[in-house]
C-alpha atoms as a PDB file:
ATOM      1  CA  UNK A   1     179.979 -38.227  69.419  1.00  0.00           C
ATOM      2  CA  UNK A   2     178.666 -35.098  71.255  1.00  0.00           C
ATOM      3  CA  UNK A   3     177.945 -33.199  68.593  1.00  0.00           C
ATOM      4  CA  UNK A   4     175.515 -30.970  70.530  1.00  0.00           C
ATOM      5  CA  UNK A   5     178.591 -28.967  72.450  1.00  0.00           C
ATOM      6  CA  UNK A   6     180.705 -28.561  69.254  1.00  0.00           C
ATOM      7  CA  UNK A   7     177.666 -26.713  67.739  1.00  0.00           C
ATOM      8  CA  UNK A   8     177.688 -24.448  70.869  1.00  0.00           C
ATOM      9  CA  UNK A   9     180.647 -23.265  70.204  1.00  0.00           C
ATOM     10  CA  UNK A  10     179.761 -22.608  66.930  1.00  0.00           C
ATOM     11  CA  UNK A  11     181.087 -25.675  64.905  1.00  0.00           C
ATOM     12  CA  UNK A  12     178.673 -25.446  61.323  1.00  0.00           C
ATOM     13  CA  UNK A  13     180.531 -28.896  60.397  1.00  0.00           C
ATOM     14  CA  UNK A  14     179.036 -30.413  63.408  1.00  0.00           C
ATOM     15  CA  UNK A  15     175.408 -29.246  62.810  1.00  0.00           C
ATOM     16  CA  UNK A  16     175.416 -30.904  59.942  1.00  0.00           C
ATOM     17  CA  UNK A  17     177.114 -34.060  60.816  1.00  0.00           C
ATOM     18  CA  UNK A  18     174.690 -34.116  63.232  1.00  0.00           C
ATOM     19  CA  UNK A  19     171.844 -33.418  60.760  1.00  0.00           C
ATOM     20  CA  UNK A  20     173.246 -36.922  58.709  1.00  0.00           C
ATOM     21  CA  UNK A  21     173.309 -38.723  61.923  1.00  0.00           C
ATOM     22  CA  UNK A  22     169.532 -38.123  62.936  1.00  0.00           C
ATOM     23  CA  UNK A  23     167.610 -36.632  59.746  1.00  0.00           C
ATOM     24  CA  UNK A  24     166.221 -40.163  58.728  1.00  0.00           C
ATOM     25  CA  UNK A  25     165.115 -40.828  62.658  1.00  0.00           C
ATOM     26  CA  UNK A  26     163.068 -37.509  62.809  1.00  0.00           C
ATOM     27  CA  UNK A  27     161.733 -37.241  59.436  1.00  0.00           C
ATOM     28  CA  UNK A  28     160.082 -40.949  60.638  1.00  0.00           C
ATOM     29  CA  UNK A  29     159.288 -40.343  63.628  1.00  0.00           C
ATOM     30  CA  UNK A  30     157.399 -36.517  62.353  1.00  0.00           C
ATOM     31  CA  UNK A  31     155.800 -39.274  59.249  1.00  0.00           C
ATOM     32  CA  UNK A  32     154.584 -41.433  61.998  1.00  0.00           C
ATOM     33  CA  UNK A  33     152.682 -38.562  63.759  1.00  0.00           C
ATOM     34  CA  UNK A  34     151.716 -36.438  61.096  1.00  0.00           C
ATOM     35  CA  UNK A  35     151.103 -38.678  58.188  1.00  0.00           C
ATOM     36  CA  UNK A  36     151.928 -36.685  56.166  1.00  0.00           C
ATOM     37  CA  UNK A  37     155.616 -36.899  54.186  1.00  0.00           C
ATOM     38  CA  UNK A  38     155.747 -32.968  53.085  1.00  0.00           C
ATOM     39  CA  UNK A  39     154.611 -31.945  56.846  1.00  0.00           C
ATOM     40  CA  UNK A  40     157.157 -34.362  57.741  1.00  0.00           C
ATOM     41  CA  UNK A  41     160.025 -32.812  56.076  1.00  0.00           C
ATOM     42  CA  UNK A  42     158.889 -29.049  56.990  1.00  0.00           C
ATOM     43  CA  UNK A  43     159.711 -30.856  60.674  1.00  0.00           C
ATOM     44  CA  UNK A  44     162.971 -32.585  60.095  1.00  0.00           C
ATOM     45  CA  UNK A  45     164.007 -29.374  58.849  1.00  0.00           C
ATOM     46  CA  UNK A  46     162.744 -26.993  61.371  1.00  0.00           C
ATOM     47  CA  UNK A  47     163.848 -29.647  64.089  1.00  0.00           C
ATOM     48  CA  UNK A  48     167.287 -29.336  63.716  1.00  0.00           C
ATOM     49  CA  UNK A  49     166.747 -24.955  63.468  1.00  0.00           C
ATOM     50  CA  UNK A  50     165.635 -25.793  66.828  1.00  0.00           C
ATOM     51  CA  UNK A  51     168.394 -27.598  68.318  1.00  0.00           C
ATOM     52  CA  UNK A  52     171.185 -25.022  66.715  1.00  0.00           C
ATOM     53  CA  UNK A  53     168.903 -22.266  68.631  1.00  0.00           C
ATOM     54  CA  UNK A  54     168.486 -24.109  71.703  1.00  0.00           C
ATOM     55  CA  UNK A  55     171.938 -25.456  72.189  1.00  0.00           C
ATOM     56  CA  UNK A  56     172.153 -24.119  75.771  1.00  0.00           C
ATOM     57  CA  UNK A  57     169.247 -26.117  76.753  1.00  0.00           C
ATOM     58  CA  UNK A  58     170.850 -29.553  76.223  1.00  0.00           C
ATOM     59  CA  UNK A  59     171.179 -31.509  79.401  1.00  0.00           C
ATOM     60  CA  UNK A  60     174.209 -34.269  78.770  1.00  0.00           C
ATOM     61  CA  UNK A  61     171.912 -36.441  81.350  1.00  0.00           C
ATOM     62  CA  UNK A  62     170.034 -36.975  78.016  1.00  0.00           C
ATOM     63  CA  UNK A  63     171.695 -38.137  75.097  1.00  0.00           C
ATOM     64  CA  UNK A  64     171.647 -36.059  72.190  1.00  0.00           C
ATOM     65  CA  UNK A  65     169.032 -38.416  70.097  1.00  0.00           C
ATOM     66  CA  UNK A  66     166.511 -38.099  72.988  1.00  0.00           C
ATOM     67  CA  UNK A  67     167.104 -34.182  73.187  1.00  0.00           C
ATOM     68  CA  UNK A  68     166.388 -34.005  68.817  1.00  0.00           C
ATOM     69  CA  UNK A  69     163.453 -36.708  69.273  1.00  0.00           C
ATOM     70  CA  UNK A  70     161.846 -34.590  71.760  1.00  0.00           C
ATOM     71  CA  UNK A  71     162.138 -31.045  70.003  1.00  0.00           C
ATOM     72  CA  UNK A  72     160.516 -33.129  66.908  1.00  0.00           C
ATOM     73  CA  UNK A  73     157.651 -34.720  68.793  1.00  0.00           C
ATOM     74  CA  UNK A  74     156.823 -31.891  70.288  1.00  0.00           C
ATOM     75  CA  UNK A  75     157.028 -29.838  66.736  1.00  0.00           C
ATOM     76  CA  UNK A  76     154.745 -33.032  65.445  1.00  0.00           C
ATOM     77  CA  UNK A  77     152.563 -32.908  68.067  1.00  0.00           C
ATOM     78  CA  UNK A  78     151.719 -29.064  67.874  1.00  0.00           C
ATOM     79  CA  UNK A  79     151.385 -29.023  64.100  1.00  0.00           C
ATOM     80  CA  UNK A  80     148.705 -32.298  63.834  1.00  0.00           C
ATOM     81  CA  UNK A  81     146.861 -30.432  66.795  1.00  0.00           C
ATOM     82  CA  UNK A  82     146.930 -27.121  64.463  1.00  0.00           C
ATOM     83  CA  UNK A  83     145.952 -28.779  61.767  1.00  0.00           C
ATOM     84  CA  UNK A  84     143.353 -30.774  63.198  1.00  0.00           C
ATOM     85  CA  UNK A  85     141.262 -27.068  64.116  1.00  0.00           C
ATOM     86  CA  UNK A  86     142.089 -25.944  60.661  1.00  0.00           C
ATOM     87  CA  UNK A  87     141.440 -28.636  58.591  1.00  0.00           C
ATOM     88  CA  UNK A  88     138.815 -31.225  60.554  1.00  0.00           C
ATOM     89  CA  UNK A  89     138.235 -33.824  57.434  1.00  0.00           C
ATOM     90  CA  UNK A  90     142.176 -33.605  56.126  1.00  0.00           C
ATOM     91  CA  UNK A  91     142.612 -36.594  53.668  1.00  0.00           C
ATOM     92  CA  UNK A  92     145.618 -38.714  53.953  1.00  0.00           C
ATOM     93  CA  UNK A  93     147.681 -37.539  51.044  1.00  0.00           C
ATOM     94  CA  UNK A  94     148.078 -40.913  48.266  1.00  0.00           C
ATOM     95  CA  UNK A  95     150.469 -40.907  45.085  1.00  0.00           C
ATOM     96  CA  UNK A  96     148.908 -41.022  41.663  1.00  0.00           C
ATOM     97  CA  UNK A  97     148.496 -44.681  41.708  1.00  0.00           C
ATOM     98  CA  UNK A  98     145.704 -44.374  44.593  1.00  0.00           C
ATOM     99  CA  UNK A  99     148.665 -46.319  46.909  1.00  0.00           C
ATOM    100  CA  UNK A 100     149.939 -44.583  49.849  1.00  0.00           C
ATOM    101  CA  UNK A 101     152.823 -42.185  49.945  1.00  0.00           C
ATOM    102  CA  UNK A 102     154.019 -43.923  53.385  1.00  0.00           C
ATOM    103  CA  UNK A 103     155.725 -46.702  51.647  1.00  0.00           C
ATOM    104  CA  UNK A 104     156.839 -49.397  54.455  1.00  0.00           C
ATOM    105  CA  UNK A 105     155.424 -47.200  57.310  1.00  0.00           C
ATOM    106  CA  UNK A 106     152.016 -47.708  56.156  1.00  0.00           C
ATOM    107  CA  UNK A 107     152.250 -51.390  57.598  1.00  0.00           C
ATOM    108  CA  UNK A 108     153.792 -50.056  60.865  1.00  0.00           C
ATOM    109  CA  UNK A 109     151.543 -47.014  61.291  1.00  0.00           C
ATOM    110  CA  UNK A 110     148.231 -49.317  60.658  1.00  0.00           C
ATOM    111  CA  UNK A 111     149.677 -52.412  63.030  1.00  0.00           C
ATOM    112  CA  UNK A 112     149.906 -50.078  65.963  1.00  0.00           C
ATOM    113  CA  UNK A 113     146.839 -47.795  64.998  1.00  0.00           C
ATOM    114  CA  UNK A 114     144.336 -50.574  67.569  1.00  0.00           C
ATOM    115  CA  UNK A 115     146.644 -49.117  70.234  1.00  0.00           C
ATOM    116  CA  UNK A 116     145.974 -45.818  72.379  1.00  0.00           C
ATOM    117  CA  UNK A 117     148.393 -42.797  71.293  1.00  0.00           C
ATOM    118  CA  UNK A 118     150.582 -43.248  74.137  1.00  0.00           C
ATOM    119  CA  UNK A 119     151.574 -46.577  73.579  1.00  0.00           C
ATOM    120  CA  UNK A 120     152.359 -45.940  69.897  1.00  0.00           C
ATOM    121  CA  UNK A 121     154.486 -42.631  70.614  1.00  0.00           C
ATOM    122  CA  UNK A 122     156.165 -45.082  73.029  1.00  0.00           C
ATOM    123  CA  UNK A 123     156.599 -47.989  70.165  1.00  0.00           C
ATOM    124  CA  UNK A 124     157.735 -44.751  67.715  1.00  0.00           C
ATOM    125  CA  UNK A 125     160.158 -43.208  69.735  1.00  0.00           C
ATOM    126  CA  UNK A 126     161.667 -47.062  71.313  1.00  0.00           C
ATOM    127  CA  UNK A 127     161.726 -48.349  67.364  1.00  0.00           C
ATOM    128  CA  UNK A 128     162.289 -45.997  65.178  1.00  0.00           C
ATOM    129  CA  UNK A 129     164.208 -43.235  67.558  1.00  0.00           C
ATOM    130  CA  UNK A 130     166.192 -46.354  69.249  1.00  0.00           C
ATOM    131  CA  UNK A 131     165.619 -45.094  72.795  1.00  0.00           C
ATOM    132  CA  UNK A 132     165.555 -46.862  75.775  1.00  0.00           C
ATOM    133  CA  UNK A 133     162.956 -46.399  78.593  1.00  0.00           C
ATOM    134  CA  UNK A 134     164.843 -43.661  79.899  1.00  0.00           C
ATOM    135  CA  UNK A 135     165.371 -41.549  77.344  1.00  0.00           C
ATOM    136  CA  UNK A 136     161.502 -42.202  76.606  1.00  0.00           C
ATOM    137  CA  UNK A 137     160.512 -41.091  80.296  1.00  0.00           C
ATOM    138  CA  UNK A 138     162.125 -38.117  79.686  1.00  0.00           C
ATOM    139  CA  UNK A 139     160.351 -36.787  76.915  1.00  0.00           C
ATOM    140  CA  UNK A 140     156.962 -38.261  77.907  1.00  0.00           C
ATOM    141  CA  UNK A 141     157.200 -36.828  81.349  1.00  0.00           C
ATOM    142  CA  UNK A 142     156.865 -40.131  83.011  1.00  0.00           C
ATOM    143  CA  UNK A 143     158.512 -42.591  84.642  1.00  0.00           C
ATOM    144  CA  UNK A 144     160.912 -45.101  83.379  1.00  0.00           C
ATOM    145  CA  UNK A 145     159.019 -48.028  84.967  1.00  0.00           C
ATOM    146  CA  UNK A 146     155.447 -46.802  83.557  1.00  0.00           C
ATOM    147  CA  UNK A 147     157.161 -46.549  80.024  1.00  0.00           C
ATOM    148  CA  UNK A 148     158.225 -50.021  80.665  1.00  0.00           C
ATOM    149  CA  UNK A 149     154.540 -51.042  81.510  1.00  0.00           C
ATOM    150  CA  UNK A 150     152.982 -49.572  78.780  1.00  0.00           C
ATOM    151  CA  UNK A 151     155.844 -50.962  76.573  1.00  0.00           C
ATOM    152  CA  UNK A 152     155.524 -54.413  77.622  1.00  0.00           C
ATOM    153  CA  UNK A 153     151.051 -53.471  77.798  1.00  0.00           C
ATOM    154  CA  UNK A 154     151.583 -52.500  74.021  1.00  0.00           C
ATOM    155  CA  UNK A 155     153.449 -55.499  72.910  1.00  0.00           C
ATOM    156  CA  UNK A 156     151.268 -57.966  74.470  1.00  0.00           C
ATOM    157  CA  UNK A 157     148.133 -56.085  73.036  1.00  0.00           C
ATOM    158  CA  UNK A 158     149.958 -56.676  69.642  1.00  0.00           C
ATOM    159  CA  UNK A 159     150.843 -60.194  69.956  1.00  0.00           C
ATOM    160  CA  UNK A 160     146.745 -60.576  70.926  1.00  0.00           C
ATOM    161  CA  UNK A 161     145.880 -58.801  67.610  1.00  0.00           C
ATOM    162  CA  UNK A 162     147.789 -60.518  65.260  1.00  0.00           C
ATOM    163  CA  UNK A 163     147.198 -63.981  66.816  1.00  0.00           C
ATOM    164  CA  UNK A 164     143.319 -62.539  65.789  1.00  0.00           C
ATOM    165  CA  UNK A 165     144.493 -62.404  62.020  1.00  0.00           C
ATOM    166  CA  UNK A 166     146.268 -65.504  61.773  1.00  0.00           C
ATOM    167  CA  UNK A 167     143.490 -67.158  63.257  1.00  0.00           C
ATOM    168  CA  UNK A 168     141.525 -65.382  60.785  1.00  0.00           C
ATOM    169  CA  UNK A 169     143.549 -66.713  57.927  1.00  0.00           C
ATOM    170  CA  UNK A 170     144.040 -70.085  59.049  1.00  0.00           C
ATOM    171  CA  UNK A 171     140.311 -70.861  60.428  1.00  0.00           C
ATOM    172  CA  UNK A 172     138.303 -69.711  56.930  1.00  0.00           C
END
């Protein structure tokens, strides 16, 4: 559903049916760039402030999950690169038990860390935002067919890394 024109014309009901519909998507995709859950949520929030105030920009050549994905990587992206000159030696927040705060994500995030950031906003954005190449060209600024490349690149450099650890496991 198009939920994007109905807030245009000033439809509350739809902001915030569109708010259930992607909230989950950009709260993990902010978590996978910021790694940090309460930096996280200040994005999911602020994300969809964005897209009520930027309504008019929406393209329909895009589909509306592409259009919220890229107003919260690029809110992400400017935040970790803020933080990064304020706070150089920022610890990873952990919960009281000394575990991570990341829950399942910690397993995701730390499989594709080995792989440059490109490739992992690419493996973000096609996993956990469920867009195509497309929709991923779009916000990256590239082409379909190099997303596709460094898709397929990523993958295969994946598949090389864990064949390392089973090996690992199985040959003591």
């Amino acid at each position: 559903m198009n939920y994007i024109k109905e807030i245009a014309s000033g439809d509350f009901f739809a902001l915030k049916a569109l708010y259930k519909e992607y909230h989950t998507k950009v709260y993990r995709i902010a978590l996978c760039i910021l790694r940090d859950p309460f930096l996280a949520k200040e994005v999911a929030q602020e994300t969809f402030l964005r897209v009520e105030r930027n309504v008019s920009c929406y393209s329909p050549v895009i589909s509306e999950a592409a259009f919220i994905l890229a107003i919260a990587r690029s809110l992400s992206l400017s935040i970790r690169k803020k933080r990064a000159t304020e706070i150089p030696e920022y610890a990873q927040p952990t919960a009281k038990n000394g575990d991570s705060v990341f829950g399942c994500f910690d397993e995701f995030i730390n499989l594709l860390s080995p792989l440059p950031e490109m490739e992992r906003e690419i493996l973000y954005l096609r996993f956990i935002g469920e867009l195509n190449d497309k929709e991923i060209a779009m916000i990256l600024n590239k082409n379909p067919r190099v997303i596709k490349r460094l898709y397929q690149k990523a993958l295969y450099k994946l598949d090389i890394e864990w064949g390392r650890k089973e090996e690992a496991v199985i040959l003591p």
